[in-house]
Protein backbone atom coordinates (compact mmCIF):
# COMPACT_ATOMS: atom_id res chain seq x y z
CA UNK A 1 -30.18 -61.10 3.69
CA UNK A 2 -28.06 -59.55 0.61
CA UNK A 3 -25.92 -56.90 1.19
CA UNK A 4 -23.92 -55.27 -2.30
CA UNK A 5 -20.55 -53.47 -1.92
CA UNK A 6 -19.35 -51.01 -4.38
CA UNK A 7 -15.86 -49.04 -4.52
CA UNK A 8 -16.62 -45.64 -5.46
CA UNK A 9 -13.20 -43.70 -6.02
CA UNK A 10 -9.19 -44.89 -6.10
CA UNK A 11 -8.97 -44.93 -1.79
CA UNK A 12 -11.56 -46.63 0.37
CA UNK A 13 -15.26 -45.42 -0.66
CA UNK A 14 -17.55 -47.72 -0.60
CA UNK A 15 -21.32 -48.09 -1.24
CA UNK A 16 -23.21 -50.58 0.07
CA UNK A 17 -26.97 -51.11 -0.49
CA UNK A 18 -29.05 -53.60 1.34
CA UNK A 19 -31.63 -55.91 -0.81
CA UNK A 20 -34.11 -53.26 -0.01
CA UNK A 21 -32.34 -50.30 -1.71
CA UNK A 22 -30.74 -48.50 1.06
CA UNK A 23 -27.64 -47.34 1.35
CA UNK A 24 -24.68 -46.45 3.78
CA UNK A 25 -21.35 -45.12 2.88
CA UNK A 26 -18.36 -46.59 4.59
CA UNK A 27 -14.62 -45.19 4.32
CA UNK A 28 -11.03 -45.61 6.33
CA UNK A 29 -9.25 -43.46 7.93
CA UNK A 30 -7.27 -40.06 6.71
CA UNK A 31 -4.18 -41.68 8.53
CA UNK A 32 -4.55 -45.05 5.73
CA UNK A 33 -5.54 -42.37 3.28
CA UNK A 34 -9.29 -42.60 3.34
CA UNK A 35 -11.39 -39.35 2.69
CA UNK A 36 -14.41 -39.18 5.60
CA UNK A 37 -17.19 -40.08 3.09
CA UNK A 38 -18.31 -42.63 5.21
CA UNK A 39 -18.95 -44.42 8.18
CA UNK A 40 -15.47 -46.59 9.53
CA UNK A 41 -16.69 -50.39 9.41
CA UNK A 42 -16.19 -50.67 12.72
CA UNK A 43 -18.20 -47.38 13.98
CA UNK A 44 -21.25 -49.18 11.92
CA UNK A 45 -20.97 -52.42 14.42
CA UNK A 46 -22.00 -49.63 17.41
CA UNK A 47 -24.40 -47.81 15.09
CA UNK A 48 -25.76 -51.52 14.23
CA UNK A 49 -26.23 -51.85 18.34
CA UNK A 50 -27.76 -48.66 18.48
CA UNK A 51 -30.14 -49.55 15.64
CA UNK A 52 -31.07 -52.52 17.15
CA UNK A 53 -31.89 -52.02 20.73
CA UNK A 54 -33.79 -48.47 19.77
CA UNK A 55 -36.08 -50.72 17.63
CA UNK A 56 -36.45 -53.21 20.62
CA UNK A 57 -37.24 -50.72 22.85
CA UNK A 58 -39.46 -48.49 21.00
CA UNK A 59 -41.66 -52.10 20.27
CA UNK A 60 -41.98 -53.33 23.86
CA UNK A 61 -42.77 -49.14 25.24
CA UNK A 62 -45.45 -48.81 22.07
CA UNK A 63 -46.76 -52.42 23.19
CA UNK A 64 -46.89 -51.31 27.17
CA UNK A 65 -48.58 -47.67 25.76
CA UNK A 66 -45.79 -45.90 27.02
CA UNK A 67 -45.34 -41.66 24.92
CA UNK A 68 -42.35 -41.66 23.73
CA UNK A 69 -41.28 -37.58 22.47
CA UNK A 70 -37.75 -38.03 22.53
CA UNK A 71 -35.43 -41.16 22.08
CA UNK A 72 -31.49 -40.79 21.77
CA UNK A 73 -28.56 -43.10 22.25
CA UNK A 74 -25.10 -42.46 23.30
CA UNK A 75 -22.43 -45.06 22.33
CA UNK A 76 -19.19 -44.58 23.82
CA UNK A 77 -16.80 -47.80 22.97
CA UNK A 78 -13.15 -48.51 23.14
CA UNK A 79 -10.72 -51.99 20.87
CA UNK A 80 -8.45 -53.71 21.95
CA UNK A 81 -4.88 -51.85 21.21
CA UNK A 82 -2.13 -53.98 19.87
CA UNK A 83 -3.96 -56.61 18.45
CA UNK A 84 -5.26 -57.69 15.04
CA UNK A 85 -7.99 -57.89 14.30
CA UNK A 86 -8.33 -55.16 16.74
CA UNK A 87 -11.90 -55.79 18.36
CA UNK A 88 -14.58 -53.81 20.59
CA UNK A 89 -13.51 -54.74 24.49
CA UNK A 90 -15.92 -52.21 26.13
CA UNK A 91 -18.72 -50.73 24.88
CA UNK A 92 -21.14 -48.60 27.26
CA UNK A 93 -24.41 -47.64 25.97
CA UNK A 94 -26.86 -44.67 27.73
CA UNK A 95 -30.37 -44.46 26.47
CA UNK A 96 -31.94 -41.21 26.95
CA UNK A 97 -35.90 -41.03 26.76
CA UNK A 98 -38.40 -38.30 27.60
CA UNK A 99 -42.03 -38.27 27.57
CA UNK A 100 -44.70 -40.22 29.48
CA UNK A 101 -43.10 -42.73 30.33
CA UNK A 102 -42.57 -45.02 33.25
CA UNK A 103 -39.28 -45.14 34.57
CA UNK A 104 -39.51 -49.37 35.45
CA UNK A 105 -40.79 -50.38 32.26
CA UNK A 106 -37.95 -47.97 29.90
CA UNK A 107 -35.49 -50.18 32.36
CA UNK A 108 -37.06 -53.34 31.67
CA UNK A 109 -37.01 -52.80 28.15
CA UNK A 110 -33.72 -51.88 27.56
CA UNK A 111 -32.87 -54.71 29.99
CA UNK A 112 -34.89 -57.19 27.54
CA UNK A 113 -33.44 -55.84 24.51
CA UNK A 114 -29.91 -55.88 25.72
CA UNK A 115 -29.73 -58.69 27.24
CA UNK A 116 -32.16 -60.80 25.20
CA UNK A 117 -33.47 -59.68 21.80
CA UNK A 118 -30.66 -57.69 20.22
CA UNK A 119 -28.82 -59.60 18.00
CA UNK A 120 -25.78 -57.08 17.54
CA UNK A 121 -25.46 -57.04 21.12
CA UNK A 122 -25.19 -61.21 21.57
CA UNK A 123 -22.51 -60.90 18.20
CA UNK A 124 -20.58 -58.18 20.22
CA UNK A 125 -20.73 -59.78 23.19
CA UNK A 126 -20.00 -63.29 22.09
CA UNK A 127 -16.62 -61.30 20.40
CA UNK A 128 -15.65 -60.41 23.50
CA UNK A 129 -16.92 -56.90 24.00
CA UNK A 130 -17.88 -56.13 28.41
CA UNK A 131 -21.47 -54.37 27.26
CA UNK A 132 -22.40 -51.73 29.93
CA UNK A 133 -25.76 -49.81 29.21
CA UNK A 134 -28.20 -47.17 31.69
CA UNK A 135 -30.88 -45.12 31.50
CA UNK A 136 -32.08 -41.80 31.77
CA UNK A 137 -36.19 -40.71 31.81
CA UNK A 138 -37.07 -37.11 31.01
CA UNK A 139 -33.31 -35.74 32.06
């Protein structure tokens, strides 16, 4: 995997485009005297975890011919204060389905994902980060 970075103005823009030609704009903070054109590096780590248990998930319900209308993902995670580098320590995840689907199986598939396939979530977790996650069906 290839990943370029690119500075785009005099602060903390950058570009980066993945080997297949997309792209995500990162930037710091206004209080460092970044400018909010971007994602903070560390708010893409929890995007990253989103990312990669939705795609999980969405493979095992498709594969178990479960409807899935709606699929969102709240991310709610707090670093360690006082420290450098200043890591994730908690990070609580709520997946929020709708459609035909069957209440045991969107469990066991966030269950699998979590706690098996998702590679963000073993780097998190092997960081340090206490990974908390539940789900909601048709709510």
């Amino acid at each position: 995997m290839k990943i370029e970075l690119k500075r785009l103005d005099d602060a903390f823009h950058f570009e980066a485009i993945s080997e297949t030609g997309n792209v995500a704009h990162m930037d710091a903070g206004e209080n460092i005297g970044g400018h909010n054109k971007g994602v903070r590096p560390m708010q893409m780590l929890l995007m990253g975890l989103g990312g990669c248990s939705a795609i999980d998930i969405v493979l095992i319900l498709k594969k178990q011919k479960q409807i899935i209308d709606a699929f969102e993902i709240s991310i709610d995670g707090e670093r360690e204060q006082g420290k450098e580098p200043s890591l994730w320590k908690r990070v609580e995840v709520h997946f929020k389905l709708k459609g035909q689907i069957d209440k045991e199986k969107a469990e066991r598939a966030v269950q699998l994902s979590m706690e098996k396939y998702c590679s963000v979530s073993k780097t998190l977790e092997i960081a340090g980060a206490n990974i908390t996650y539940k789900v909601s069906i048709n709510e």
